[in-house]
N, C-alpha and C. Protein backbone atom coordinates (compact mmCIF):
# COMPACT_ATOMS: atom_id res chain seq x y z
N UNK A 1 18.08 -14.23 25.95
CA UNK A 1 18.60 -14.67 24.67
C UNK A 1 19.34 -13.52 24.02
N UNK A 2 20.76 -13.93 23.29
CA UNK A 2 21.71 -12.95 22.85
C UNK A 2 20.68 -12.17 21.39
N UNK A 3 20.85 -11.12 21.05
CA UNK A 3 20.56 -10.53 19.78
C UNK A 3 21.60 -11.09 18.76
N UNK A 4 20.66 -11.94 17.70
CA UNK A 4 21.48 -12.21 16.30
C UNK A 4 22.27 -10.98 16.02
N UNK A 5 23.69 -11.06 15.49
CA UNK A 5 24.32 -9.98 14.41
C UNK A 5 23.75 -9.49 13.21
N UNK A 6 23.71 -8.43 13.20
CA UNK A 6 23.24 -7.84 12.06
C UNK A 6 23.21 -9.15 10.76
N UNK A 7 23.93 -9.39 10.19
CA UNK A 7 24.38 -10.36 8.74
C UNK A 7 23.57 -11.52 9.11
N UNK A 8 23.03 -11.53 10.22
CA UNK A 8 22.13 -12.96 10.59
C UNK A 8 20.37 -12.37 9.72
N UNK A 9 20.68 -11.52 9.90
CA UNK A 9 19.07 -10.87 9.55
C UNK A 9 18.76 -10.82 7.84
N UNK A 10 17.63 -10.87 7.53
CA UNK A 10 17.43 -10.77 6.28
C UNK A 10 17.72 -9.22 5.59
N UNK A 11 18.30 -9.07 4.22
CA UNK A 11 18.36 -7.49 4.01
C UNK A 11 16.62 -7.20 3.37
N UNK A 12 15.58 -6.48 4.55
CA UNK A 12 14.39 -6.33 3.77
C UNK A 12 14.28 -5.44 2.25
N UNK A 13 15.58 -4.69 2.13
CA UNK A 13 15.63 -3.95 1.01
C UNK A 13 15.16 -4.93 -0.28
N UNK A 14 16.24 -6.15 -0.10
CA UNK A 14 16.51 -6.71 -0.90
C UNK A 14 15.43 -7.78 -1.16
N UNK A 15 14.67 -7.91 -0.31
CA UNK A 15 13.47 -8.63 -0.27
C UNK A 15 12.49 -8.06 -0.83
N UNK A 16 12.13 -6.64 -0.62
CA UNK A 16 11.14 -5.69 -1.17
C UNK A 16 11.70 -5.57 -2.56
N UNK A 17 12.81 -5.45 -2.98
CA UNK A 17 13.19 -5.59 -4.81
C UNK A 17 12.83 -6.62 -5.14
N UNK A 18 13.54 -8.21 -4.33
CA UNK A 18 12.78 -9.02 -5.71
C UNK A 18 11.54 -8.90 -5.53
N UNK A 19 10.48 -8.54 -4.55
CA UNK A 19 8.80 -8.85 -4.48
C UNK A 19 8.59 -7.74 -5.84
N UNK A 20 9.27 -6.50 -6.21
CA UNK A 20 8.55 -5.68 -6.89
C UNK A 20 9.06 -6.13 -8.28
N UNK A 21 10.63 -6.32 -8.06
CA UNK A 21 11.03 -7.63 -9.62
C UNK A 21 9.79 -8.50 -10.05
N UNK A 22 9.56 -9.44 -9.38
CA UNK A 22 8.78 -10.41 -9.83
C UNK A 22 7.08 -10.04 -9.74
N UNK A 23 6.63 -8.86 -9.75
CA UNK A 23 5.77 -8.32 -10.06
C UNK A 23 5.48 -7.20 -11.29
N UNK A 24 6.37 -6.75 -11.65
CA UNK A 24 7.26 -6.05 -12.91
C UNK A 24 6.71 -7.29 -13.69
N UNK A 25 7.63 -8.88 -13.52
CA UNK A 25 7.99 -9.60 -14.35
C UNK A 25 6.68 -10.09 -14.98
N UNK A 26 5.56 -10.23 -13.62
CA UNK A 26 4.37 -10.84 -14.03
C UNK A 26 2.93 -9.50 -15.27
N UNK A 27 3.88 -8.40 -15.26
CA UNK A 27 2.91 -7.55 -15.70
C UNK A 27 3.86 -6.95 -17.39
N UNK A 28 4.37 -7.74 -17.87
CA UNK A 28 5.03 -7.89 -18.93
C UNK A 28 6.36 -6.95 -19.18
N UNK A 29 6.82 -7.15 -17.79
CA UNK A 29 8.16 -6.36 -18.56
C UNK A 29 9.32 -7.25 -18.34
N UNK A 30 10.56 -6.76 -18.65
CA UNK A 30 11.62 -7.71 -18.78
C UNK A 30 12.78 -6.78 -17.55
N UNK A 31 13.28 -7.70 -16.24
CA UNK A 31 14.17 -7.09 -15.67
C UNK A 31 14.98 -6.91 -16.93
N UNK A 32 16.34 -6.11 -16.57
CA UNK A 32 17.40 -6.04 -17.44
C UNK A 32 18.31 -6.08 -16.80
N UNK A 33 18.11 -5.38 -15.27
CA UNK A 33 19.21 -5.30 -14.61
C UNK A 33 18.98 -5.39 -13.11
N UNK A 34 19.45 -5.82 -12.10
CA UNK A 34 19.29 -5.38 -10.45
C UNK A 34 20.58 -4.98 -10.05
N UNK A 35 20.14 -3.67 -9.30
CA UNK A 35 21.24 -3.45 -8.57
C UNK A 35 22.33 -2.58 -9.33
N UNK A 36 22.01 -1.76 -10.33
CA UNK A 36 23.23 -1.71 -11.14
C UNK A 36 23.82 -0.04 -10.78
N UNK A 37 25.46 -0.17 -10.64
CA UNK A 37 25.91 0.37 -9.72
C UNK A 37 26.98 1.35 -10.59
N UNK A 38 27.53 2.49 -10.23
CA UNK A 38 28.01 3.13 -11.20
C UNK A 38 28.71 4.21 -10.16
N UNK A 39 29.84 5.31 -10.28
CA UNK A 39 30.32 5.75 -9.47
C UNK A 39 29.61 7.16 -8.51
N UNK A 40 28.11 7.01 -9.64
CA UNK A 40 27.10 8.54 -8.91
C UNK A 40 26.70 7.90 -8.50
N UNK A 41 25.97 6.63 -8.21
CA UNK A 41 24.81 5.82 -7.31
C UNK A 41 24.66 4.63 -8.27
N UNK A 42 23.64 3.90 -7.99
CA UNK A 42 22.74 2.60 -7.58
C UNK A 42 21.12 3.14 -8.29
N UNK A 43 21.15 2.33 -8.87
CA UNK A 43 19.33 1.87 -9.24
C UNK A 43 19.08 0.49 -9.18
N UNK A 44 17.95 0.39 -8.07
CA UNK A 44 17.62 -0.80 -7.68
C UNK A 44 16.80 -2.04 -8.71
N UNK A 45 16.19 -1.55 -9.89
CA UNK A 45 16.03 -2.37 -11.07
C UNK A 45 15.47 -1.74 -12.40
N UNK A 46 16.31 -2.00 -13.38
CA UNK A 46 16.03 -1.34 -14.21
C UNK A 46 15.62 -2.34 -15.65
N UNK A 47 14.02 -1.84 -16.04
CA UNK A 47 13.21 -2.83 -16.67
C UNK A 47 12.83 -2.30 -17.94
N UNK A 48 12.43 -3.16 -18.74
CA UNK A 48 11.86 -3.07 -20.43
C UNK A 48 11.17 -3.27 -20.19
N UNK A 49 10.02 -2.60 -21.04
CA UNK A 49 8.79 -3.35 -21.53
C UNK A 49 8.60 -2.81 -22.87
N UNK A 50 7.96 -3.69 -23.69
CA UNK A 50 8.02 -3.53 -25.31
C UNK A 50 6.62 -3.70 -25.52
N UNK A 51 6.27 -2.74 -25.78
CA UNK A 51 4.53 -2.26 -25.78
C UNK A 51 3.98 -2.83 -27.77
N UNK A 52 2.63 -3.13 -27.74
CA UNK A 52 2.60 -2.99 -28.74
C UNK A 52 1.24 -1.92 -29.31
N UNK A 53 1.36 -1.42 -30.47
CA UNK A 53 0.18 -0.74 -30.38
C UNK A 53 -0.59 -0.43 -31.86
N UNK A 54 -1.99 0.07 -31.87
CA UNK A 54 -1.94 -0.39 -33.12
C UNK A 54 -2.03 1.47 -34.50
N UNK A 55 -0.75 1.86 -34.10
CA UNK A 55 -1.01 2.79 -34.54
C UNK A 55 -1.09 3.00 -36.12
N UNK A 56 -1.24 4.38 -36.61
CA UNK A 56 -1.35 4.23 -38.40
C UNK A 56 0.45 4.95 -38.63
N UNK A 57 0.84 3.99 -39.55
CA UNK A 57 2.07 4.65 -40.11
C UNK A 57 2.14 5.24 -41.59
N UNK A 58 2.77 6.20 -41.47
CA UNK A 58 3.46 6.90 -43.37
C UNK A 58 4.53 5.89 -43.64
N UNK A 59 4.14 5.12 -44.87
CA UNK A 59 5.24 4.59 -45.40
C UNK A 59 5.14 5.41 -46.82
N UNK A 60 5.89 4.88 -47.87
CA UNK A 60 6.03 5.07 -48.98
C UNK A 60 4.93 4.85 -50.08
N UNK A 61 4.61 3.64 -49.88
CA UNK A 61 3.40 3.36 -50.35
C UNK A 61 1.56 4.07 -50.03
N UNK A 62 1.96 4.43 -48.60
CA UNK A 62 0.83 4.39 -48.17
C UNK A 62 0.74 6.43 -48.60
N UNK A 63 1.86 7.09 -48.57
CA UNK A 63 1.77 8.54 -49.04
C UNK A 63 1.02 8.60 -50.66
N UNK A 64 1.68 7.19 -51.24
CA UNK A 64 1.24 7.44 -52.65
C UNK A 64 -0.03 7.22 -52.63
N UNK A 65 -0.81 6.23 -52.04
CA UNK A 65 -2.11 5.75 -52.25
C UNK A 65 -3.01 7.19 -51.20
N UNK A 66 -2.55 8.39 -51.00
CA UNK A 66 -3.11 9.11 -49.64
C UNK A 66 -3.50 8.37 -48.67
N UNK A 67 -3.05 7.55 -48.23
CA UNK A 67 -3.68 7.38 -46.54
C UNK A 67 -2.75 6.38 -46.05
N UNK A 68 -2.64 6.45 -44.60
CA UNK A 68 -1.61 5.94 -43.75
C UNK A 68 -1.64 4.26 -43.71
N UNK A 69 -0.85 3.28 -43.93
CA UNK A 69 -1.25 2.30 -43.85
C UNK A 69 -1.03 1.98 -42.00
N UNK A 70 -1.90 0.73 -41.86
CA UNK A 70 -1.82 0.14 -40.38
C UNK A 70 -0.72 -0.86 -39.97
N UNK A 71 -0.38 -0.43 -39.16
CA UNK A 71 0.30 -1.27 -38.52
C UNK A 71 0.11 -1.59 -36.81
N UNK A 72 -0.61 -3.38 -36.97
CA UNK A 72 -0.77 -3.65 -35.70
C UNK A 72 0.40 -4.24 -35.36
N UNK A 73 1.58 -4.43 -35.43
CA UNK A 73 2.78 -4.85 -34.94
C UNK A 73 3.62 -4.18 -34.40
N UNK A 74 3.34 -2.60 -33.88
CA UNK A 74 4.55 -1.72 -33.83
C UNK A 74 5.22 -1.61 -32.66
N UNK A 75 6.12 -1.92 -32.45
CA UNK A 75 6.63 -1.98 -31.32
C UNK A 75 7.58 -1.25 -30.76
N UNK A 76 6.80 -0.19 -29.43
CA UNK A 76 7.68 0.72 -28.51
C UNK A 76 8.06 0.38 -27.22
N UNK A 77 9.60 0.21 -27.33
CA UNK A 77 10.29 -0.37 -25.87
C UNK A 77 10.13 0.97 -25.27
N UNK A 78 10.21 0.71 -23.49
CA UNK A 78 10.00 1.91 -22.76
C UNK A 78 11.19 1.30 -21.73
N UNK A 79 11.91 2.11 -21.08
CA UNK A 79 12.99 1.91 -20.24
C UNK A 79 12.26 1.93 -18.67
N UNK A 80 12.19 1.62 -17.98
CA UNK A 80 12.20 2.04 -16.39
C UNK A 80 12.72 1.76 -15.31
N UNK A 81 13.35 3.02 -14.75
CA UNK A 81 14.15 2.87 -13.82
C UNK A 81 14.01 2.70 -12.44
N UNK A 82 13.75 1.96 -11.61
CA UNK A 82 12.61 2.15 -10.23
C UNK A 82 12.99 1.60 -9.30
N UNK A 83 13.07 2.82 -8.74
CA UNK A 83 13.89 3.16 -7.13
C UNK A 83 12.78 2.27 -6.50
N UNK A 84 12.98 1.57 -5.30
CA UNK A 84 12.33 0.63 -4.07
C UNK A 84 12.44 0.80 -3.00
N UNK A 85 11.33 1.67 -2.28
CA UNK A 85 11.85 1.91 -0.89
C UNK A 85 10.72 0.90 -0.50
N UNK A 86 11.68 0.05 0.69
CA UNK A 86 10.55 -0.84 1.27
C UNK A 86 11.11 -0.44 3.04
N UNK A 87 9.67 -0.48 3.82
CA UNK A 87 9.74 0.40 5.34
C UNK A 87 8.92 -0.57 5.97
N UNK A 88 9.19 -0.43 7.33
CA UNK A 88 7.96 -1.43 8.33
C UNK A 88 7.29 0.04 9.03
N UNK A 89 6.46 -0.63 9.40
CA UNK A 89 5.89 0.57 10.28
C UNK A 89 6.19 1.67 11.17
N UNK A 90 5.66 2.23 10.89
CA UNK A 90 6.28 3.86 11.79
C UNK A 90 7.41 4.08 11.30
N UNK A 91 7.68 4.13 9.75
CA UNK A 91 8.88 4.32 9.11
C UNK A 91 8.62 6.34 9.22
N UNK A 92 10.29 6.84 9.33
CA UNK A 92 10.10 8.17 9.56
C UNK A 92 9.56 9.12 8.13
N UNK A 93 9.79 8.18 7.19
CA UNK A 93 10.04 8.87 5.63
C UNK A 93 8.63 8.56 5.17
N UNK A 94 7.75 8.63 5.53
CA UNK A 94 6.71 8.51 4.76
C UNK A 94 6.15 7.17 3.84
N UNK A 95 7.19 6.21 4.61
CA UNK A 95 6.94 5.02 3.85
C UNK A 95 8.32 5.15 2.35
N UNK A 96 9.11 5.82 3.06
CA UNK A 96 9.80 5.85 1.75
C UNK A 96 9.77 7.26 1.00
N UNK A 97 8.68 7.63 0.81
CA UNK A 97 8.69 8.88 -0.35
C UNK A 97 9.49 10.15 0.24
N UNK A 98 9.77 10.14 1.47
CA UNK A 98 10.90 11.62 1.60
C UNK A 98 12.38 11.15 1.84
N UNK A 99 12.54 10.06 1.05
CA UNK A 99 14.06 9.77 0.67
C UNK A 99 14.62 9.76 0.22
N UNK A 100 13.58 10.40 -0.76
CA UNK A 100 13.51 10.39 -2.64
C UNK A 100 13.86 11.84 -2.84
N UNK A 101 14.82 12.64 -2.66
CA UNK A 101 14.85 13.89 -2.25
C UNK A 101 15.61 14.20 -3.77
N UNK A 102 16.11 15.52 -4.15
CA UNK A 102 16.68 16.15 -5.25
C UNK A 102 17.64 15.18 -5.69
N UNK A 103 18.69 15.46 -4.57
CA UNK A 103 20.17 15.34 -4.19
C UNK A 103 19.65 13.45 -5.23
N UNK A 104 19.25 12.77 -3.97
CA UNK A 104 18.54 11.13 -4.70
C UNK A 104 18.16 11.21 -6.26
N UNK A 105 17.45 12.20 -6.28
CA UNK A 105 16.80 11.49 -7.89
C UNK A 105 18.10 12.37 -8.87
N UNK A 106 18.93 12.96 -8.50
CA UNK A 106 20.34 13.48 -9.84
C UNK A 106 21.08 12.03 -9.50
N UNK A 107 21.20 12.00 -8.70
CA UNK A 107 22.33 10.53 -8.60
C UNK A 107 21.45 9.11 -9.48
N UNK A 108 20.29 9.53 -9.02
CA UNK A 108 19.60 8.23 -9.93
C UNK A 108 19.70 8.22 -11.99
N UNK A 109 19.43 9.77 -11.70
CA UNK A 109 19.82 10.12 -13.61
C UNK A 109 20.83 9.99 -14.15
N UNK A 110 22.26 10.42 -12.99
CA UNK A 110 23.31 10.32 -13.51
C UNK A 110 23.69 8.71 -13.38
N UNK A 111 22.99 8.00 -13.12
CA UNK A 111 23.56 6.53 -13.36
C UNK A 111 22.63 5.83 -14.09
N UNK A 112 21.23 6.23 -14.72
CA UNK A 112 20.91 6.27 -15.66
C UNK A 112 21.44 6.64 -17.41
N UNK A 113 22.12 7.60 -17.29
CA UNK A 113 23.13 8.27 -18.29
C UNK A 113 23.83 7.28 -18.03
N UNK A 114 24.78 6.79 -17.33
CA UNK A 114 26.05 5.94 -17.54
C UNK A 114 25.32 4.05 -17.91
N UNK A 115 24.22 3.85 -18.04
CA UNK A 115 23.78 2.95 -17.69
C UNK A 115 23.34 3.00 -19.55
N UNK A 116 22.82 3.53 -19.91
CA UNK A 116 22.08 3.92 -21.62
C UNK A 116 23.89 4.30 -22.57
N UNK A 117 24.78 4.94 -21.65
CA UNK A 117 25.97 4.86 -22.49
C UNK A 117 26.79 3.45 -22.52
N UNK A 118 26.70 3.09 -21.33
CA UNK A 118 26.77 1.79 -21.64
C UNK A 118 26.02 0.62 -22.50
N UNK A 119 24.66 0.90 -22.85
CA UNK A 119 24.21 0.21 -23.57
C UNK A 119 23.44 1.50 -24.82
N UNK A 120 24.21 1.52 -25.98
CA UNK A 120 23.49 2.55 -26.91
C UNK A 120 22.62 2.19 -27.26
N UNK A 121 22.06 1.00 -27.62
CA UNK A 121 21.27 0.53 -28.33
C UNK A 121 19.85 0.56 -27.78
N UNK A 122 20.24 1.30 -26.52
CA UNK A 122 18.64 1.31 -26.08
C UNK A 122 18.29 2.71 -25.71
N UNK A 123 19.76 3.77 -26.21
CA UNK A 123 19.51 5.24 -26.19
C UNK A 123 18.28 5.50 -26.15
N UNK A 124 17.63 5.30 -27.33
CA UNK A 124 16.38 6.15 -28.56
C UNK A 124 15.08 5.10 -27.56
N UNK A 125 15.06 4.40 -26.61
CA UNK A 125 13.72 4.65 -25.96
C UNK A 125 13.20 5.07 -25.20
N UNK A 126 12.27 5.37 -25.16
CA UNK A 126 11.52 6.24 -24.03
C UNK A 126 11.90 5.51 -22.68
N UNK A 127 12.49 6.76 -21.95
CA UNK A 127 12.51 6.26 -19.97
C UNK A 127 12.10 7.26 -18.92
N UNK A 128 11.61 6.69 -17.84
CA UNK A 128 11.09 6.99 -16.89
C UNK A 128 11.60 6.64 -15.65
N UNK A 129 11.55 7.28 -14.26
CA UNK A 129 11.91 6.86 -13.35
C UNK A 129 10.78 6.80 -12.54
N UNK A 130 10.45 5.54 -12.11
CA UNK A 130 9.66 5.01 -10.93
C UNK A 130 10.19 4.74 -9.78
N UNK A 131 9.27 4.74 -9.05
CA UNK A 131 9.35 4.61 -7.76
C UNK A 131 7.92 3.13 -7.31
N UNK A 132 8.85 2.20 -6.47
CA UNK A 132 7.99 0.93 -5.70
C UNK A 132 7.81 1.51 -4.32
N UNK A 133 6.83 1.37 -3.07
CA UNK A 133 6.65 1.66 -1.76
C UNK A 133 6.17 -0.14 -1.72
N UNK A 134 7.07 -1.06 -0.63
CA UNK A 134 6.93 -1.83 -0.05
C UNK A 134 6.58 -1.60 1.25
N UNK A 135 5.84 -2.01 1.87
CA UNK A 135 5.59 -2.44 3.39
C UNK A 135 6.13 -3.61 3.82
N UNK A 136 6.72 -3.55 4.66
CA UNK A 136 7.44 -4.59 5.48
C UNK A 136 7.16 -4.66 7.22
N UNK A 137 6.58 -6.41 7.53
CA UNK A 137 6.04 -6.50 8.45
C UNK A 137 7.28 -7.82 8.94
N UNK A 138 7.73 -7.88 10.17
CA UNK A 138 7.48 -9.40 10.85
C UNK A 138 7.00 -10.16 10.89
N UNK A 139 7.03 -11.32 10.72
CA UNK A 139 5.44 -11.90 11.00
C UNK A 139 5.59 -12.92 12.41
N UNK A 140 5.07 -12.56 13.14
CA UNK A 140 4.87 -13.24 14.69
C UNK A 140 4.27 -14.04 14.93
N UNK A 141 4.40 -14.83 16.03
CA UNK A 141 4.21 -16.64 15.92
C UNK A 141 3.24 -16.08 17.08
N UNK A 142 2.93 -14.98 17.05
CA UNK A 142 1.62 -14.90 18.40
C UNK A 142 0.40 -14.16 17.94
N UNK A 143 0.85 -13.83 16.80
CA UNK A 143 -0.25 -12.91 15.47
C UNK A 143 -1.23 -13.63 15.89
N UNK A 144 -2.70 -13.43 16.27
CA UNK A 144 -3.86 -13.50 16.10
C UNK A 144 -4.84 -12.16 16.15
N UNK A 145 -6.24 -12.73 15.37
CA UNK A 145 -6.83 -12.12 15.58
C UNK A 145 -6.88 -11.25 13.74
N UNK A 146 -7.70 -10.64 12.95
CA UNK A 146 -7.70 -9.95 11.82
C UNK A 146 -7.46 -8.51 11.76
N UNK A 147 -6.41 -8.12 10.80
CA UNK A 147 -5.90 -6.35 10.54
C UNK A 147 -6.59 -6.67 9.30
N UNK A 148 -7.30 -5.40 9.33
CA UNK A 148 -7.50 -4.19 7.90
C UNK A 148 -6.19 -3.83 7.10
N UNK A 149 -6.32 -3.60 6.05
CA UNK A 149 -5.38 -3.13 5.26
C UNK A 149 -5.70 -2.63 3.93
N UNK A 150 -5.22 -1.97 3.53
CA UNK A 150 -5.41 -1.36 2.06
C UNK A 150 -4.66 -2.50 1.26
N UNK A 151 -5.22 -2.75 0.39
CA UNK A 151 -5.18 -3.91 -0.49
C UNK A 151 -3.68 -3.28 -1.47
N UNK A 152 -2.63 -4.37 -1.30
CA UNK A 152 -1.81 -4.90 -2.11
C UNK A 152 -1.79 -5.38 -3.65
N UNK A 153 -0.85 -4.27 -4.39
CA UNK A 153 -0.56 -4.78 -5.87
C UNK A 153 0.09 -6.19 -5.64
N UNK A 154 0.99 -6.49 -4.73
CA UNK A 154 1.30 -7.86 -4.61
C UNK A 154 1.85 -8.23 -3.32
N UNK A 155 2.15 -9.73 -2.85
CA UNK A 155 2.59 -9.68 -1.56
C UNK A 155 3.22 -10.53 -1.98
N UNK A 156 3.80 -11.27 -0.41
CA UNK A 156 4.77 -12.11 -0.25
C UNK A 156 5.51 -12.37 1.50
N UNK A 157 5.57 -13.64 1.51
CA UNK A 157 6.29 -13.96 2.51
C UNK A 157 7.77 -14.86 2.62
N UNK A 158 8.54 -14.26 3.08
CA UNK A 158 9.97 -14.86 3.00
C UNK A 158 10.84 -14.17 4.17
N UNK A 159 11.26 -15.48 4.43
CA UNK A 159 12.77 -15.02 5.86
C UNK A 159 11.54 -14.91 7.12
N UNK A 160 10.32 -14.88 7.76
CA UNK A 160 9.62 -14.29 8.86
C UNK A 160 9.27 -12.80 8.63
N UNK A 161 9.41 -12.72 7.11
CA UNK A 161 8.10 -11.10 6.34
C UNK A 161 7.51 -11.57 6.08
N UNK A 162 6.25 -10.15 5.74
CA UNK A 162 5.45 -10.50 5.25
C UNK A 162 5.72 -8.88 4.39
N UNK A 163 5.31 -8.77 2.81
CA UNK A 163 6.15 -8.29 2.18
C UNK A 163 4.96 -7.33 1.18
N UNK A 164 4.47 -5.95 1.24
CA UNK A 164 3.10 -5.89 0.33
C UNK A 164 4.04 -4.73 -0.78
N UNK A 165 3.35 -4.67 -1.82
CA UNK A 165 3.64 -3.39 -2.88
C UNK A 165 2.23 -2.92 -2.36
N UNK A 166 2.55 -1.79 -1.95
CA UNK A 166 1.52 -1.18 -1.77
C UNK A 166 1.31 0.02 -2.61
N UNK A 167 2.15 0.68 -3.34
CA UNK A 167 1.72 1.40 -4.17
C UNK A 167 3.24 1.22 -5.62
N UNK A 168 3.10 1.36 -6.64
CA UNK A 168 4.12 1.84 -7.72
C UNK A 168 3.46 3.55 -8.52
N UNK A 169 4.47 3.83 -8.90
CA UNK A 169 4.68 5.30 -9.10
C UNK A 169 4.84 5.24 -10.20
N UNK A 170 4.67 5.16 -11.43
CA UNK A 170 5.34 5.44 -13.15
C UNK A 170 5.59 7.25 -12.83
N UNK A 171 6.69 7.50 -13.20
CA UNK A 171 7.07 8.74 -14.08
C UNK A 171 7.05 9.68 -12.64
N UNK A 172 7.62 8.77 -11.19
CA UNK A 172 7.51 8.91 -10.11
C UNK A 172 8.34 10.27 -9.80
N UNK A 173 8.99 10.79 -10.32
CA UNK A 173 10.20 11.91 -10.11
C UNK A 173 8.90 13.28 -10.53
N UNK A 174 8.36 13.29 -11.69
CA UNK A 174 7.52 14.05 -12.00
C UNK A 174 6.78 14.73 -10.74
N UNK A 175 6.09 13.49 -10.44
CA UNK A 175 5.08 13.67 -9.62
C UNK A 175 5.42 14.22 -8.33
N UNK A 176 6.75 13.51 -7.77
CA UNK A 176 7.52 14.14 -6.76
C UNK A 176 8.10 15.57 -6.27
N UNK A 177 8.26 15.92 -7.34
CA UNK A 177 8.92 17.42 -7.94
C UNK A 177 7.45 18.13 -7.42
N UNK A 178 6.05 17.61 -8.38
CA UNK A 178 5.55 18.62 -8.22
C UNK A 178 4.55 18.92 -7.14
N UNK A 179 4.65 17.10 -6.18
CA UNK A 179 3.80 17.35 -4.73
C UNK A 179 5.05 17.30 -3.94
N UNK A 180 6.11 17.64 -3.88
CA UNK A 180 7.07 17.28 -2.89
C UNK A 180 6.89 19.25 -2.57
């Protein structure tokens, strides 16, 4: 039997984004963007979430009376930017994390910058760059028998994958920098 052409095949990249999209979506944040592309690079989805919390604020009133009044309504949007490496087994990169190299995460900021100048209005919130690790399997019509596995933030099957988040990263560049 001939080998399908490449364009016959599913793009697993793109499979491992929406699985980590629609796991984002289910843990209260808001895509904003996929895919968004700029002349330094690509960030594979870039998400809101609008936190609420119940901190004490200085208003006007509350300086005069000495003490802070409450506010349980306050609401801090947080930006995140989060790179998706999704790998099948015996991937050379560590599952992704040594792809994520210097050179990678300036191209990711600098289209971050063009991405916040394009939208000012979301300058003044706090952002972060994350990182998703998907696993990506085949799934075979001769599979029997039970695998072990380290348990999945989420899965999914689509196209003949089988599709896990196996780990997310908040504030993933940090951390990178300082175990890389």
């Amino acid at each position: 039997m001939a080998n399908l052409p490449p364009s016959h095949y599913p793009d697993i990249g793109h499979l491992g984004e929406d699985l980590v999209a629609q796991w984002l979506q289910s843990t209260g944040w808001v895509i904003l963007h996929r895919c968004f592309s700029s002349r330094w690079g690509e960030i594979d989805i870039i998400a809101q979430y609008d936190g609420r919390t119940g901190e004490k604020l200085l208003t006007q009133d509350s300086l005069r009376a000495k003490r802070p009044a409450t506010a349980n309504s306050i609401q801090h949007s947080l930006l995140a930017f989060v790179e998706v490496k999704t790998r099948s087994s015996g991937s050379w990169d560590a599952g992704g994390r040594s792809a994520i190299t210097p050179q990678k995460q300036a191209k990711i900021w600098r289209t971050a910058g063009i991405f916040l100048a394009q939208y000012p209005e979301k300058a003044d919130y706090s952002c972060r760059f994350d990182v998703a690790i998907v696993y990506c399997q085949k799934i075979s019509k001769n599979l029997t028998g039970v695998t072990a596995n380290q348990e999945a933030l989420a899965t999914s099957s689509v196209d003949g994958y089988k599709l896990k988040l196996q780990e997310y990263i908040p504030a993933a560049f940090d951390s990178l920098i300082d175990n890389g």
